[in-house]
N, C-alpha and C. Protein backbone atom coordinates (compact mmCIF):
# COMPACT_ATOMS: atom_id res chain seq x y z
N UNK A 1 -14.71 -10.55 -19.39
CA UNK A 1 -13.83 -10.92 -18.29
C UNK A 1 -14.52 -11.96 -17.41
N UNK A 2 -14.41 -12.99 -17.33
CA UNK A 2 -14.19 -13.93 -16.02
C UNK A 2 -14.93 -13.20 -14.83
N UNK A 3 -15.45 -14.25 -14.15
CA UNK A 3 -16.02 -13.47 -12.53
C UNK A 3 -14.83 -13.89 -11.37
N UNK A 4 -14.16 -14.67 -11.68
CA UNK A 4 -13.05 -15.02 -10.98
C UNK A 4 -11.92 -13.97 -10.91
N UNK A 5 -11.52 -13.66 -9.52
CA UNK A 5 -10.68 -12.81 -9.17
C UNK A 5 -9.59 -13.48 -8.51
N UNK A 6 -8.40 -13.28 -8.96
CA UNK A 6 -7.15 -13.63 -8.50
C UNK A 6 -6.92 -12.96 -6.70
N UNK A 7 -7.59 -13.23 -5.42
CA UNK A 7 -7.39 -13.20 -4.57
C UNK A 7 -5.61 -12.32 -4.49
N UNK A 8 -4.71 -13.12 -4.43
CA UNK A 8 -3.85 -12.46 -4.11
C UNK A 8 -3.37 -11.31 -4.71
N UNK A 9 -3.82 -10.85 -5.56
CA UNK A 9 -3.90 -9.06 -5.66
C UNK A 9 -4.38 -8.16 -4.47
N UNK A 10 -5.21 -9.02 -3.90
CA UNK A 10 -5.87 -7.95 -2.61
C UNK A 10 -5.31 -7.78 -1.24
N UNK A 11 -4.27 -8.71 -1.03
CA UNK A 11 -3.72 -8.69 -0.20
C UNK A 11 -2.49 -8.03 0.13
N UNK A 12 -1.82 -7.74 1.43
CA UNK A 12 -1.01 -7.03 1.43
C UNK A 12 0.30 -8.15 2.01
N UNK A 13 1.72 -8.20 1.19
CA UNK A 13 1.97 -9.53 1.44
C UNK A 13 3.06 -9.19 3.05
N UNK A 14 3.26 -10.71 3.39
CA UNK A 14 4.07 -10.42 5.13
C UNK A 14 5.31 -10.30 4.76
N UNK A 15 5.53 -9.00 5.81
CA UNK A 15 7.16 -8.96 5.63
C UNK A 15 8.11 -9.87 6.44
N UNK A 16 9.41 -9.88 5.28
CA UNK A 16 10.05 -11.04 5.87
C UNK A 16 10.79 -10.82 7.15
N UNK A 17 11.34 -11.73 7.86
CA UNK A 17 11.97 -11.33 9.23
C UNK A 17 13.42 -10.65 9.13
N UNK A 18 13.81 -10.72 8.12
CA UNK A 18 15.02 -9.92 7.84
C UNK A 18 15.19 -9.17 7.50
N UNK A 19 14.45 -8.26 7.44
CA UNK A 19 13.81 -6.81 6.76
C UNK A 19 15.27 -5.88 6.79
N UNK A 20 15.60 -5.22 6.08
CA UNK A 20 16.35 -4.46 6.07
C UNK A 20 15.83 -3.01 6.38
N UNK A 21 15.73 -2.35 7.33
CA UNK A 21 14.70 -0.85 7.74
C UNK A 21 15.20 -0.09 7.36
N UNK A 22 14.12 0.95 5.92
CA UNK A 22 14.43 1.84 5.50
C UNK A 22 13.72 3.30 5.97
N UNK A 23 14.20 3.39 7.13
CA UNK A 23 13.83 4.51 8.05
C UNK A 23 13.96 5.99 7.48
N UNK A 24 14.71 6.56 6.16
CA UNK A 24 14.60 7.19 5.64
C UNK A 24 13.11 7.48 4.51
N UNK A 25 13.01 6.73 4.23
CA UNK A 25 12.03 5.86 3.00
C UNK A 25 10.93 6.13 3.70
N UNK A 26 10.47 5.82 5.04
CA UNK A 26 9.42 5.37 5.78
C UNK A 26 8.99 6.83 6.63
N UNK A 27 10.24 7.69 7.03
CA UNK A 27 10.14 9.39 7.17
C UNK A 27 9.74 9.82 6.31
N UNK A 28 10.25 10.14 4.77
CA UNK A 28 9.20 10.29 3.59
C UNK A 28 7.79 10.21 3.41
N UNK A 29 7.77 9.20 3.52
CA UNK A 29 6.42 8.76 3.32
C UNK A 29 5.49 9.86 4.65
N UNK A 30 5.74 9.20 5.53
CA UNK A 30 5.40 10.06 6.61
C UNK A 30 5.06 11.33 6.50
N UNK A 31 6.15 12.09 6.11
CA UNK A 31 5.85 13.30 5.73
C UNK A 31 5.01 13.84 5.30
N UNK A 32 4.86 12.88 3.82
CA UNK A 32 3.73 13.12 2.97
C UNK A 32 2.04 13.08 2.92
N UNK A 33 1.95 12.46 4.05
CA UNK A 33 0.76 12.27 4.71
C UNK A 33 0.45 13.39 6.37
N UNK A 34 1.70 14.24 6.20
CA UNK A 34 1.40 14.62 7.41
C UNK A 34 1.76 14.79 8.66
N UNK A 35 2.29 13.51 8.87
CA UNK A 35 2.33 12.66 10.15
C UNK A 35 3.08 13.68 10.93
N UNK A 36 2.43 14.08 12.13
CA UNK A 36 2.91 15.07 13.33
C UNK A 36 1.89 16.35 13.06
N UNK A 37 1.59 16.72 12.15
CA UNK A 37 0.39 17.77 11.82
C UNK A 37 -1.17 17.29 12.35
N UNK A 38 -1.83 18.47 11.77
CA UNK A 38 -3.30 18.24 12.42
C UNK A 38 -4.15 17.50 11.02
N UNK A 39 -3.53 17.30 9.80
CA UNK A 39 -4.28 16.96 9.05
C UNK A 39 -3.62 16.09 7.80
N UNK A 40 -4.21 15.49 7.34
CA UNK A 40 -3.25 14.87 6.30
C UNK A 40 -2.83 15.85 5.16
N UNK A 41 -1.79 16.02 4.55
CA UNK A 41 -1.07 16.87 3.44
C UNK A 41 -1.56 16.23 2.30
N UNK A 42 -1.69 15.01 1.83
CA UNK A 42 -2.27 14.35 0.37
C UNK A 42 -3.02 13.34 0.90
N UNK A 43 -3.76 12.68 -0.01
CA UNK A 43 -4.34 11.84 -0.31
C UNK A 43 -3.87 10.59 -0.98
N UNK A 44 -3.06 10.62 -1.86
CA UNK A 44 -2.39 9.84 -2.23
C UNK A 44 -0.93 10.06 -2.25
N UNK A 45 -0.45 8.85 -1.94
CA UNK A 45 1.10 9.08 -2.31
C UNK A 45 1.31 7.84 -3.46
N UNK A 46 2.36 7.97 -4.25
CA UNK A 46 2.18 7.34 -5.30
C UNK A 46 3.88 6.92 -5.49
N UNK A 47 4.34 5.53 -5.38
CA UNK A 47 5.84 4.88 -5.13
C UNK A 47 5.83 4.42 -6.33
N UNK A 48 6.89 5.29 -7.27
CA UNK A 48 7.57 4.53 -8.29
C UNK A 48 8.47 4.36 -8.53
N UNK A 49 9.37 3.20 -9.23
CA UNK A 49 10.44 2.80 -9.08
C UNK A 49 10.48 1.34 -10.03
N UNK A 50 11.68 0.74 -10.78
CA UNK A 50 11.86 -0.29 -11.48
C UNK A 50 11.17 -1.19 -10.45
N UNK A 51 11.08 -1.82 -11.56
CA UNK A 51 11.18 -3.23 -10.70
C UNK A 51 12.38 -4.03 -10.11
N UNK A 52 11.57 -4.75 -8.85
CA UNK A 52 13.03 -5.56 -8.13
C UNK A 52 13.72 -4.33 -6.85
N UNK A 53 13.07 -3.00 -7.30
CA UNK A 53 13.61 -1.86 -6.19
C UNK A 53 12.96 -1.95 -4.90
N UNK A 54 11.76 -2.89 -4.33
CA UNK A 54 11.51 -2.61 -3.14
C UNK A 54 9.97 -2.25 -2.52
N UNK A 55 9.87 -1.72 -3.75
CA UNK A 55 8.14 -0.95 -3.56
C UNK A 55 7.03 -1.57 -2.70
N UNK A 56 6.97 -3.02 -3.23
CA UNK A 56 6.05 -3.78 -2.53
C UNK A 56 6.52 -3.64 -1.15
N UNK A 57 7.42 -3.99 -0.70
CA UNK A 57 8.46 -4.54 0.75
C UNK A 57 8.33 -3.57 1.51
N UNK A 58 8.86 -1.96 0.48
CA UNK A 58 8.82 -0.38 1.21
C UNK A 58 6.99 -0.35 2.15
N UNK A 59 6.15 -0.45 0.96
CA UNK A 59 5.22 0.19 1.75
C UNK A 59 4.65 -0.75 2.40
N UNK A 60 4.70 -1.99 2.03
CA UNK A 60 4.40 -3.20 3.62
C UNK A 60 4.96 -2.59 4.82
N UNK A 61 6.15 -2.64 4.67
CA UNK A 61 6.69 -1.78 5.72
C UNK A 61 6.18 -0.49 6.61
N UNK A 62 6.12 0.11 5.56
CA UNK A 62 4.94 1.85 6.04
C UNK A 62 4.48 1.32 6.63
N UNK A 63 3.07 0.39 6.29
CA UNK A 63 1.66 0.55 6.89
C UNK A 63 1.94 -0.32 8.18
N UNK A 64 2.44 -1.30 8.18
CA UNK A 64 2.80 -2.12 9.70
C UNK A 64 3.91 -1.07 10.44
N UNK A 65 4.84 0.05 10.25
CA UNK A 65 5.02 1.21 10.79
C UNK A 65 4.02 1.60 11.16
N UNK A 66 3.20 2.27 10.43
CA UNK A 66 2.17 3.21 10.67
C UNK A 66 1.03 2.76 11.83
N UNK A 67 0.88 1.60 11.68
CA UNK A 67 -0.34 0.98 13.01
C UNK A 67 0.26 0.69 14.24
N UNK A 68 1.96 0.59 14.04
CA UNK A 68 2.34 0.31 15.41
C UNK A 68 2.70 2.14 16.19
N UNK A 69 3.12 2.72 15.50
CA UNK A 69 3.82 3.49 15.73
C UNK A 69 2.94 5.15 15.99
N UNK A 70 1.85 4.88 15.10
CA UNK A 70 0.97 6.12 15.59
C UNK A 70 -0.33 6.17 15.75
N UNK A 71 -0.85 6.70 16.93
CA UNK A 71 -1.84 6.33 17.54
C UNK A 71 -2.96 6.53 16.68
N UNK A 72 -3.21 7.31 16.06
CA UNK A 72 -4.13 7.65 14.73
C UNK A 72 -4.25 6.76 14.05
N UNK A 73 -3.66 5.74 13.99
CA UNK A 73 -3.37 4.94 12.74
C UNK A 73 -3.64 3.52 13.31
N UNK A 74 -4.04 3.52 14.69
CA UNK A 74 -3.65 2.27 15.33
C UNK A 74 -5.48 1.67 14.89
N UNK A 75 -5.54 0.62 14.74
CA UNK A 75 -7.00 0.11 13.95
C UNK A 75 -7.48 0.42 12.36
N UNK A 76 -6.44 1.03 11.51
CA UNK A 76 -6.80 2.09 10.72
C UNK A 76 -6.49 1.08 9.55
N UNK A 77 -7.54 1.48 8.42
CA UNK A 77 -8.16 0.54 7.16
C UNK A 77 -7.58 1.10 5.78
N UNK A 78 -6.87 0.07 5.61
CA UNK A 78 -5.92 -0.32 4.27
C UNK A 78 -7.13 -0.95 3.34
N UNK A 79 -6.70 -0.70 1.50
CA UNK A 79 -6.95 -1.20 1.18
C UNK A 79 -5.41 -1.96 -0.25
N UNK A 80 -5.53 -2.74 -0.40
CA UNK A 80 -3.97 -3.80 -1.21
C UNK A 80 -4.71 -3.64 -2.28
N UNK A 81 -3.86 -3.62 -3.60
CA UNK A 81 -3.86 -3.79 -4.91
C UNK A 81 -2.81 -3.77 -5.49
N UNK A 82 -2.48 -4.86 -6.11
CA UNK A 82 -1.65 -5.30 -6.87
C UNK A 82 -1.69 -5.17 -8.57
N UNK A 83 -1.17 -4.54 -9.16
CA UNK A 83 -1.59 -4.69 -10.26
C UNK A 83 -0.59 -4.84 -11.52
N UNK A 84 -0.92 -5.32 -12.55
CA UNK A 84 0.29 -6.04 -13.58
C UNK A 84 -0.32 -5.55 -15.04
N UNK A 85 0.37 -5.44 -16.05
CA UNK A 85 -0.12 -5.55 -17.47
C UNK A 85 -1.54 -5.49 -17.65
N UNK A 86 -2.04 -6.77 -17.08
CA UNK A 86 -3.36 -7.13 -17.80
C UNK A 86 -4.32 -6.53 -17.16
N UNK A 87 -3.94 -5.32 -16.35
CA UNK A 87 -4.88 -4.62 -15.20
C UNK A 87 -5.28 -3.19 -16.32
N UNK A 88 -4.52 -3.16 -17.38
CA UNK A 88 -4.80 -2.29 -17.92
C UNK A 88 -6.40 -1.53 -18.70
N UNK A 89 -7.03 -2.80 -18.68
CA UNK A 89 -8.51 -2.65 -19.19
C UNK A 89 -9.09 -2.10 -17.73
N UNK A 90 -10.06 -0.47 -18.54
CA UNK A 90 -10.92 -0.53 -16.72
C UNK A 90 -11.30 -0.79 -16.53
N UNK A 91 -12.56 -1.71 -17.31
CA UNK A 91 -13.32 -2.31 -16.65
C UNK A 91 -13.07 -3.57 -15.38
N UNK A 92 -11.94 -4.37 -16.00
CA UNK A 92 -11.16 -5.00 -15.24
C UNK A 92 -10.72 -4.22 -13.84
N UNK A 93 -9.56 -2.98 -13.63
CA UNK A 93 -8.96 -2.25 -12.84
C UNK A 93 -10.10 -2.04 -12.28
N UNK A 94 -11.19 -1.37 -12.54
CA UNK A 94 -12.45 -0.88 -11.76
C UNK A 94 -12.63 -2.23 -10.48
N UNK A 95 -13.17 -3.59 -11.42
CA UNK A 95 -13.64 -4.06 -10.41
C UNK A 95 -12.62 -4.46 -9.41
N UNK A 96 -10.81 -4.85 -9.80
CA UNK A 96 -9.98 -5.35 -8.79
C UNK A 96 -10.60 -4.12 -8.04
N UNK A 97 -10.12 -2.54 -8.17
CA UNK A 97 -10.44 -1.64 -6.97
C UNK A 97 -11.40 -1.67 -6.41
N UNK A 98 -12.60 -1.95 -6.74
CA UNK A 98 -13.82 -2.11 -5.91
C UNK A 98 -13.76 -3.72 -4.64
N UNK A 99 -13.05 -4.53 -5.38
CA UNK A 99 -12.76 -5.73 -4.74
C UNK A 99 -11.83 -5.79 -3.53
N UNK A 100 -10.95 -4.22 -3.81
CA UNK A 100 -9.54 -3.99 -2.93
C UNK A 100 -10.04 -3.29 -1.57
N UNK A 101 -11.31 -2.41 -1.54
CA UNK A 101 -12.09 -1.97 -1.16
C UNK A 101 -13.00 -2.50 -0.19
N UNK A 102 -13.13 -3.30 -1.09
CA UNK A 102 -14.70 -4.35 -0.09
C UNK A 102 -13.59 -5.45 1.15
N UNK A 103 -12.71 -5.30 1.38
CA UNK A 103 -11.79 -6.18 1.67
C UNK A 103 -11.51 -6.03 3.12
């Protein structure tokens, strides 16, 4: 593999100004982490869905929710990964995540 890393995998992309708010979607999520409890409920939450359904847009959404909206969360460290087909080798996947990480 290449030492060159496709940058925009690591990023988390801007949402557009016309956002359509899926305030149901974004309670979910919420949930699942907790939010109003003393502790987080999982560790991971994991959004699947076809493609073209939203996923990327949904959880952009979350996390710019999440820093405005709760104080816990306000300064609080994301890490972006994007990943496609050719992410399938781990050695590859390893280093994007370590790269998503260092970020």
């Amino acid at each position: 593999m290449s030492n060159l890393l496709l940058q925009t995998k690591l990023f988390k992309p801007s949402l557009r100004p016309a956002l359509i708010n899926r305030t149901h979607l974004i309670h979910r999520l919420n949930e699942s982490l907790g939010i109003g409890t003393l502790s987080f409920a999982v560790r991971l939450v994991l959004v699947c869905a076809p493609a073209g359904f939203g996923k990327t847009t949904l959880v952009s959404a979350w996390l710019a929710h999440l820093t405005t909206t709760n104080p816990q969360f306000s300064g609080g460290v994301t890490a972006w990964l994007s990943l496609d087909e050719s992410d399938n080798d781990p050695i590859r996947f390893l280093t994007y995540l370590i790269a998503a990480l260092q970020t």
